[in-house]
Each structure stands twice: as structure tokens, then as C-alpha cells.
N, C-alpha and C. Protein backbone atom coordinates (compact mmCIF):
# COMPACT_ATOMS: atom_id res chain seq x y z
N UNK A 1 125.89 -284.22 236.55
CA UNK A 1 124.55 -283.89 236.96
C UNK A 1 123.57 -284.54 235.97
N UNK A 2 122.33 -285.06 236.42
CA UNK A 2 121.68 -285.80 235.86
C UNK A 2 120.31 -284.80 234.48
N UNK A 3 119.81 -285.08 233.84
CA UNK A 3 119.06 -284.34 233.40
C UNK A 3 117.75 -284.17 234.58
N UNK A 4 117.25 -285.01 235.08
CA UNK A 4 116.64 -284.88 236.20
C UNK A 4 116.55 -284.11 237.12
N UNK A 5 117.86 -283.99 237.83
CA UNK A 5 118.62 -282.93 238.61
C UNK A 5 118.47 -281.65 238.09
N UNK A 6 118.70 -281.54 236.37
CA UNK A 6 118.90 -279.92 236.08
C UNK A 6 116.91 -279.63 235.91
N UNK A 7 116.34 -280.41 235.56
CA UNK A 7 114.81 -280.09 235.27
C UNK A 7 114.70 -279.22 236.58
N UNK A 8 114.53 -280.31 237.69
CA UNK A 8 113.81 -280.31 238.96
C UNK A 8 114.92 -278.55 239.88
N UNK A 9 115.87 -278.06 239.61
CA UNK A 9 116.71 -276.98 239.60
C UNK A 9 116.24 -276.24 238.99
N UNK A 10 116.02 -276.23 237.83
CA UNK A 10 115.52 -275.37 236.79
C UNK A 10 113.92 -274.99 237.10
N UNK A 11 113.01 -275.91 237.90
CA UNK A 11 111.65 -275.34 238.16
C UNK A 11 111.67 -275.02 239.59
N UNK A 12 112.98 -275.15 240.55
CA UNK A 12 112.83 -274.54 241.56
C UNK A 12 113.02 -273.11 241.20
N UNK A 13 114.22 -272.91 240.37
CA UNK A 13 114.69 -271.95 240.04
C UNK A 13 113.58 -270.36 239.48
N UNK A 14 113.13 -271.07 238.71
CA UNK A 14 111.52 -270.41 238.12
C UNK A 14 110.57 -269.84 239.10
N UNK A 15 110.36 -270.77 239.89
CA UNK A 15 109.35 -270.27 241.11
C UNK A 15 110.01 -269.02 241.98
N UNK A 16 110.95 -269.30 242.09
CA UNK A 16 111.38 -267.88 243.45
C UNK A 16 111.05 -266.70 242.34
N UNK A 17 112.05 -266.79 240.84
CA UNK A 17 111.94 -266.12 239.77
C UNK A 17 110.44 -265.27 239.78
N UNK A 18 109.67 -266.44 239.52
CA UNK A 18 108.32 -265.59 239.51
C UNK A 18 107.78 -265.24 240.70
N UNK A 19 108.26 -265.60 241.83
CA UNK A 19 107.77 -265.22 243.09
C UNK A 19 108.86 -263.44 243.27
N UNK A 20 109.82 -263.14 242.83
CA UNK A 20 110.73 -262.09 242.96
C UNK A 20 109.57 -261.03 241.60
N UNK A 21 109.17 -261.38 240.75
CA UNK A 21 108.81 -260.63 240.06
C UNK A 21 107.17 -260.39 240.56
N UNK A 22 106.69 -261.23 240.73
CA UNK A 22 105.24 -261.02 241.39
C UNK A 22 105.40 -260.02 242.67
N UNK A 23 106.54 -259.71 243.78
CA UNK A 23 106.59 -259.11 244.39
C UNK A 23 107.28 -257.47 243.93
N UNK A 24 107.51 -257.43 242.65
CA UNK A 24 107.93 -256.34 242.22
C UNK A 24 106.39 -255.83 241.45
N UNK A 25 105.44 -256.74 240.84
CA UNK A 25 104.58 -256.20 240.08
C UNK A 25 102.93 -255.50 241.34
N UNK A 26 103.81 -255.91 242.61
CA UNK A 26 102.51 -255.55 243.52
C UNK A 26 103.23 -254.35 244.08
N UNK A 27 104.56 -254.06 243.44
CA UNK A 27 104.82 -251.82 243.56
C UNK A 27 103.74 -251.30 242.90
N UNK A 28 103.31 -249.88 243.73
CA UNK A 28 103.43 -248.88 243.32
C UNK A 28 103.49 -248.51 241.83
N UNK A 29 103.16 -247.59 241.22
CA UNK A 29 103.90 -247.02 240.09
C UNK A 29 104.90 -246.18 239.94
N UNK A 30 104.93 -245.34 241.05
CA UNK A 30 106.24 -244.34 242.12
C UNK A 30 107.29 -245.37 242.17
N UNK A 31 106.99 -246.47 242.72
CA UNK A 31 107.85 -247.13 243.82
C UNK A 31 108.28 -247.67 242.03
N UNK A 32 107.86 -248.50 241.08
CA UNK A 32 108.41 -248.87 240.06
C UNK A 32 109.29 -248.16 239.06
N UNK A 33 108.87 -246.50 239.50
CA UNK A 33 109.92 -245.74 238.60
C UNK A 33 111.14 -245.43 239.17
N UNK A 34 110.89 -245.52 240.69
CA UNK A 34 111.83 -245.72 241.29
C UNK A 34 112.86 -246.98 241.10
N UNK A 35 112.26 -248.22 240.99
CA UNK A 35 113.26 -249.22 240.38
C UNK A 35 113.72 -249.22 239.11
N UNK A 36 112.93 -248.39 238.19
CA UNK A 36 114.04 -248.34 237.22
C UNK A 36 114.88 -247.20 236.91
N UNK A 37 114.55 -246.19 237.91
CA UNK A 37 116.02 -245.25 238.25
C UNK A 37 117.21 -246.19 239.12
N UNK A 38 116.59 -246.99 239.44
CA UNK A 38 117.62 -246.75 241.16
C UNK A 38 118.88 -248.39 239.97
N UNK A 39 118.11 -248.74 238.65
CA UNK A 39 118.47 -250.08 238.11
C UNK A 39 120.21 -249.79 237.84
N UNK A 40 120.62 -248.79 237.06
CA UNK A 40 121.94 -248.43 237.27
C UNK A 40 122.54 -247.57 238.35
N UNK A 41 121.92 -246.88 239.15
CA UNK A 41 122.63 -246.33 239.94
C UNK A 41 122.91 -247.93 241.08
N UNK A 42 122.50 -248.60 241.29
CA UNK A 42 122.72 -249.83 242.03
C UNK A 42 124.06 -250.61 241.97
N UNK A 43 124.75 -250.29 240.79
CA UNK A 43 125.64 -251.24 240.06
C UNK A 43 126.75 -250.34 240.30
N UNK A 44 126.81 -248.93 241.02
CA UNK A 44 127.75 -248.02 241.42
C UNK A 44 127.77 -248.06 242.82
N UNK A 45 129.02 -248.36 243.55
CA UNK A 45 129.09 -248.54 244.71
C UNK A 45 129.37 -247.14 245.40
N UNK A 46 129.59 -246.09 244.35
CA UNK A 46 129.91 -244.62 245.35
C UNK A 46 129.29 -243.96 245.40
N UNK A 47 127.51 -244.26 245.19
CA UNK A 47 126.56 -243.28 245.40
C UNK A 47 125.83 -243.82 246.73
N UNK A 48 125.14 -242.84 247.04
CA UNK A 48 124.57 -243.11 247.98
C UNK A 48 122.74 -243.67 248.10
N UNK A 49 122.04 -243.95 248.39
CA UNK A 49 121.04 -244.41 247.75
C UNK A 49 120.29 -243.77 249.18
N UNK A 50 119.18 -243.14 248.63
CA UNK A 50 117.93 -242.97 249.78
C UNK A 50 116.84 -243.79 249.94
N UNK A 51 116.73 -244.43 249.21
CA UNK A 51 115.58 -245.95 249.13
C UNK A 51 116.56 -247.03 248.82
N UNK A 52 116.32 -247.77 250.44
CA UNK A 52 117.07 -248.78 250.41
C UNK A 52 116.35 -250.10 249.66
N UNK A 53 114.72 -249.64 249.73
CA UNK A 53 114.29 -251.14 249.19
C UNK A 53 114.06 -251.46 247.87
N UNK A 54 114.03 -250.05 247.12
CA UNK A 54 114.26 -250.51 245.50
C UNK A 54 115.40 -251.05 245.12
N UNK A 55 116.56 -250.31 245.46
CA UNK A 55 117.51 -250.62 245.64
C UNK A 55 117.90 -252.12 245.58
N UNK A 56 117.78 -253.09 246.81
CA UNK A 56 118.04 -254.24 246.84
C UNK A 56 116.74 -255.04 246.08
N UNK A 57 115.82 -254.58 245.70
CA UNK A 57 114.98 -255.06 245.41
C UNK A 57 115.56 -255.64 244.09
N UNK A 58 116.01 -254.38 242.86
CA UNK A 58 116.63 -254.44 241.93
C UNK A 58 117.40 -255.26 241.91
N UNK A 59 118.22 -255.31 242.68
CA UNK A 59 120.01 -256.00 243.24
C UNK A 59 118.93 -257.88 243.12
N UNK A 60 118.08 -257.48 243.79
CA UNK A 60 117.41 -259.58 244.09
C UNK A 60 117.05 -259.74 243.07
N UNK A 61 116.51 -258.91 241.60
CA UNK A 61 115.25 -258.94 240.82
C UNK A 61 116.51 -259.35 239.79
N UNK A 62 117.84 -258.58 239.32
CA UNK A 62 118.42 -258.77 238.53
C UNK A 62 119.85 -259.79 238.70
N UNK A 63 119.70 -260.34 239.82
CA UNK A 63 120.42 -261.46 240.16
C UNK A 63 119.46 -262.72 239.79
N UNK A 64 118.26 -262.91 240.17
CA UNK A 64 117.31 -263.68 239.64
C UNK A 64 117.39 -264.11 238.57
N UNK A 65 117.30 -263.49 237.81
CA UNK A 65 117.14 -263.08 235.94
C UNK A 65 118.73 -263.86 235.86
N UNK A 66 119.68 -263.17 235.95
CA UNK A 66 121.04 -263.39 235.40
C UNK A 66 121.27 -265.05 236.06
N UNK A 67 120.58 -265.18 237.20
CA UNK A 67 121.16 -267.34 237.08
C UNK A 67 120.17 -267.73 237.04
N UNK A 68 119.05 -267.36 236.64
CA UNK A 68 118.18 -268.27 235.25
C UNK A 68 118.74 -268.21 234.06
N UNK A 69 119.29 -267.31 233.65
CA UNK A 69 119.66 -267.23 232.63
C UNK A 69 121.03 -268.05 232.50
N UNK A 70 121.87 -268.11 233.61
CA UNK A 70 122.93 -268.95 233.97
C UNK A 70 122.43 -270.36 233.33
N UNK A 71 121.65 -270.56 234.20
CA UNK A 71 120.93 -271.96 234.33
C UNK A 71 120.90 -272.55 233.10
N UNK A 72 120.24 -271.51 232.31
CA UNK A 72 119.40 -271.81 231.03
C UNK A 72 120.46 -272.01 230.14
N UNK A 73 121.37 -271.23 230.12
CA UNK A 73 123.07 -272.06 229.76
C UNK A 73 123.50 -273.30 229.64
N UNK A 74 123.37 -273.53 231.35
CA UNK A 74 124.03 -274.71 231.54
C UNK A 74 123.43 -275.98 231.13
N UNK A 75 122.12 -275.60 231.45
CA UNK A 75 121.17 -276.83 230.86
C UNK A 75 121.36 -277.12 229.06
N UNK A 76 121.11 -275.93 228.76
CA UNK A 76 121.62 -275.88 227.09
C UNK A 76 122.67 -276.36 226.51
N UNK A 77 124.11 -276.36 227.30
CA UNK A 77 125.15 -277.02 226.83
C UNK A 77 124.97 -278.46 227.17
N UNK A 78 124.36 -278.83 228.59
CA UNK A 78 124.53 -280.28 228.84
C UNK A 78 123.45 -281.12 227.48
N UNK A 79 122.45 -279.99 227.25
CA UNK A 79 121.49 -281.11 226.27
C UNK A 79 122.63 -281.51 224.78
N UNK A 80 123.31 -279.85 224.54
CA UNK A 80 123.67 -280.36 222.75
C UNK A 80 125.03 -281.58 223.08
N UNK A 81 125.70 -281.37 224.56
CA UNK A 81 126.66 -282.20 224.63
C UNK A 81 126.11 -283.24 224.80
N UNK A 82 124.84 -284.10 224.91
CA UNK A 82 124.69 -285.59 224.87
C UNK A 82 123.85 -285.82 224.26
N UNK A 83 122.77 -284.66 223.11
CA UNK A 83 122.79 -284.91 221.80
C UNK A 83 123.94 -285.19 220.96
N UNK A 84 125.20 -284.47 220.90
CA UNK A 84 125.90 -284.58 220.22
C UNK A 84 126.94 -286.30 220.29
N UNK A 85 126.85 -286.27 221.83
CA UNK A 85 127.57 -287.82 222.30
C UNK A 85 126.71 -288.96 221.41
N UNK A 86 125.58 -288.97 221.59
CA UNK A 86 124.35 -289.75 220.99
C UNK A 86 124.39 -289.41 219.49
N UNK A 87 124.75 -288.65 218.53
CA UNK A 87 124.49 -288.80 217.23
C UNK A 87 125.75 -289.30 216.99
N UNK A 88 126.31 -289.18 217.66
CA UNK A 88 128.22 -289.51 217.16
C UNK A 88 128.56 -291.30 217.22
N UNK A 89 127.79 -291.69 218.44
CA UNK A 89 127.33 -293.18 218.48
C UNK A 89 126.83 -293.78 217.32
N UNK A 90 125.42 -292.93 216.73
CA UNK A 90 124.16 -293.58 215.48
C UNK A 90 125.03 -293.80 214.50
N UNK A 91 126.13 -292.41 214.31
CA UNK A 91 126.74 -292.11 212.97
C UNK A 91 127.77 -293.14 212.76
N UNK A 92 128.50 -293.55 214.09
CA UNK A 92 129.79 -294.75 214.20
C UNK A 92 129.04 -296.27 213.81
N UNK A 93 127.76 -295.88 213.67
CA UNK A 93 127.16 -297.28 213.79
C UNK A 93 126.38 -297.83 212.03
N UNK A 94 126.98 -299.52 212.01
CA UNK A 94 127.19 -299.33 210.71
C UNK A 94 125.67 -299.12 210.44
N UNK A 95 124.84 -299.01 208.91
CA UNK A 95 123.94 -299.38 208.08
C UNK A 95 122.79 -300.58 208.60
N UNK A 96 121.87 -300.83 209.12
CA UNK A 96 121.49 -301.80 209.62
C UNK A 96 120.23 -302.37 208.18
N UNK A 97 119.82 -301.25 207.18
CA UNK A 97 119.00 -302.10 206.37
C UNK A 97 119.67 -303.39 205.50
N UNK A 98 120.83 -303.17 205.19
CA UNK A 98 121.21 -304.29 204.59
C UNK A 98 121.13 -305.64 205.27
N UNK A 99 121.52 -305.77 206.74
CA UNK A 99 121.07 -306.71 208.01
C UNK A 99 119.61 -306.77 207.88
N UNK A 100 119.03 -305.73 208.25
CA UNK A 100 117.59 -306.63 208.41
C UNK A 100 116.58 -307.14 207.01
N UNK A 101 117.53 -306.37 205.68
CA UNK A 101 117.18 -307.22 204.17
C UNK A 101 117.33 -308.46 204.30
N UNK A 102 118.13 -309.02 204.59
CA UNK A 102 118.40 -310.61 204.75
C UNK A 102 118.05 -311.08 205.79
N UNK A 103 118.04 -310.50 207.04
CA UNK A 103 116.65 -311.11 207.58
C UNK A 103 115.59 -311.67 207.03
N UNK A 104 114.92 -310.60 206.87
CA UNK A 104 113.40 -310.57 206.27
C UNK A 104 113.68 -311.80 205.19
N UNK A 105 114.55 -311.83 204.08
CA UNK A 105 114.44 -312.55 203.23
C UNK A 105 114.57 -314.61 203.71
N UNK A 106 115.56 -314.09 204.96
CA UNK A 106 116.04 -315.48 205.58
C UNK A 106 114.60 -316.24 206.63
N UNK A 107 113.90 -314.89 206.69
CA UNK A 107 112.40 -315.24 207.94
C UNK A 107 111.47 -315.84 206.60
N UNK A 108 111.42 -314.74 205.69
CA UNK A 108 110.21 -315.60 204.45
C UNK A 108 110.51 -316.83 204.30
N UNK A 109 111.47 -316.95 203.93
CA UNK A 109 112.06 -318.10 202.74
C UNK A 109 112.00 -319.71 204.05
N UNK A 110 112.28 -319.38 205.52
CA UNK A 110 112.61 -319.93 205.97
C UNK A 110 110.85 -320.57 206.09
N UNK A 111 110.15 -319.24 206.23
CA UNK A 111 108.56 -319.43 207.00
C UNK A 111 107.86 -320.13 205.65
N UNK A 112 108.15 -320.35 204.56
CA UNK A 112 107.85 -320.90 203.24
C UNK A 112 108.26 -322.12 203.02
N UNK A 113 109.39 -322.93 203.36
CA UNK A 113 109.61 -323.86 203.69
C UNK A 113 109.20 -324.15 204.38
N UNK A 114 108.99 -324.01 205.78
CA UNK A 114 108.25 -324.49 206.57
C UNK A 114 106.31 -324.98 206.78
N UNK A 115 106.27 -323.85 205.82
CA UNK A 115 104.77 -323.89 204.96
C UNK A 115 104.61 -325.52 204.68
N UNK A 116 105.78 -325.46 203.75
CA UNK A 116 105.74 -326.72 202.43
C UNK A 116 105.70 -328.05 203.15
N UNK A 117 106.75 -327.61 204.30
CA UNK A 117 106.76 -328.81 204.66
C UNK A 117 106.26 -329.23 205.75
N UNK A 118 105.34 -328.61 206.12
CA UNK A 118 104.13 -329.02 206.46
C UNK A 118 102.84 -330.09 205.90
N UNK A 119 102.51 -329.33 204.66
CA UNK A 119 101.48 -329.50 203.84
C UNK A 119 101.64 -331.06 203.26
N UNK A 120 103.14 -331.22 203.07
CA UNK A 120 103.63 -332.81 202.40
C UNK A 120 102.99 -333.94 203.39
């Protein structure tokens, strides 16, 4: 998967996110204490529930959360794994000031002669 791919995932991802929570912050204050009673009884399949819509509301609100948070994982390992691919490259790679010392010295010396012998 491309880094591209995980951005453009990652801000679809966000939007429903804040679109699931914007529709929880336009409850009630009843209806919100109700979601955070109903937050563990939800996660028990042998009760019975009399408000079905906190209920799933919870169930959409904390599935949300948990694969962003997925997400935010996955994206996190793919970055340190090709930071890490990429420093492991720099580090295999020899010293380059000593190369471009003699450059520089081979560009003067060369551009100085060329000065001279001009001027003759």
C-alpha cells in the first residue's frame, strides 16, 4: 500500500469518525447518559437492552474509534518501516565528504589553471 493510499484512507476514515461523533454530540443529555450506561452493558450479549438506539449507537461510535485507531497503527508501522529501510540505506552508504574534498580541490586547482592559462 502506497503512503498515498494510507493518507487519502486515513482522511476518509476521519470524516465518518467525526460525522459518528457529531451525531452523538446532537443527543440529548438523557439520551447521552444513556450511552454511557448502555457503553458496557452493549459488550454483553445476555442482557436485554430497552433502547435499541443508544445501544447501536455505542456499538457504531466505539467501532469507529477502535479502526482509527487500527488505522493509526498501521500507518505508524508502515512510516518507521521505511524510515527505518531508508536510514539503513544512508548508514550502508560510504562517507561522501572525503569525495567531494577532492572534488572541490580538483574544481579549484583545475579552475586556476585554467585562469592562468588564459591570461598567458
Amino acid at each position: 500500500m502506497s503512503i498515498l493510499q494510507n493518507q487519502k484512507e486515513s482522511i476518509n476514515s476521519r470524516k465518518i469518525l467525526a460525522e459518528q461523533t457529531r451525531e452523538f454530540k446532537r443527543l440529548g443529555d438523557e439520551e447521552k447518559a444513556e450511552f454511557f450506561k448502555t457503553v458496557l452493558k452493549c459488550s454483553r450479549p445476555d442482557h436485554v437492552f430497552s433502547l435499541a438506539l443508544p445501544c447501536a449507537l455505542t456499538r457504531r461510535l466505539q467501532t469507529a474509534y477502535q479502526t482509527e485507531i487500527d488505522n493509526l497503527t498501521k500507518r505508524s508501522k508502515f512510516a518507521e518501516t521505511a524510515f527505518l529501510a531508508t536510514y539503513k540505506l544512508l548508514a550502508d552508504a560510504p562517507d561522501p565528504v572525503p569525495m567531494l574534498a577532492n572534488a572541490l580541490v580538483s574544481v579549484s586547482l583545475g579552475g586556476a589553471a585554467f585562469f592562468l592559462a588564459n591570461l598567458v
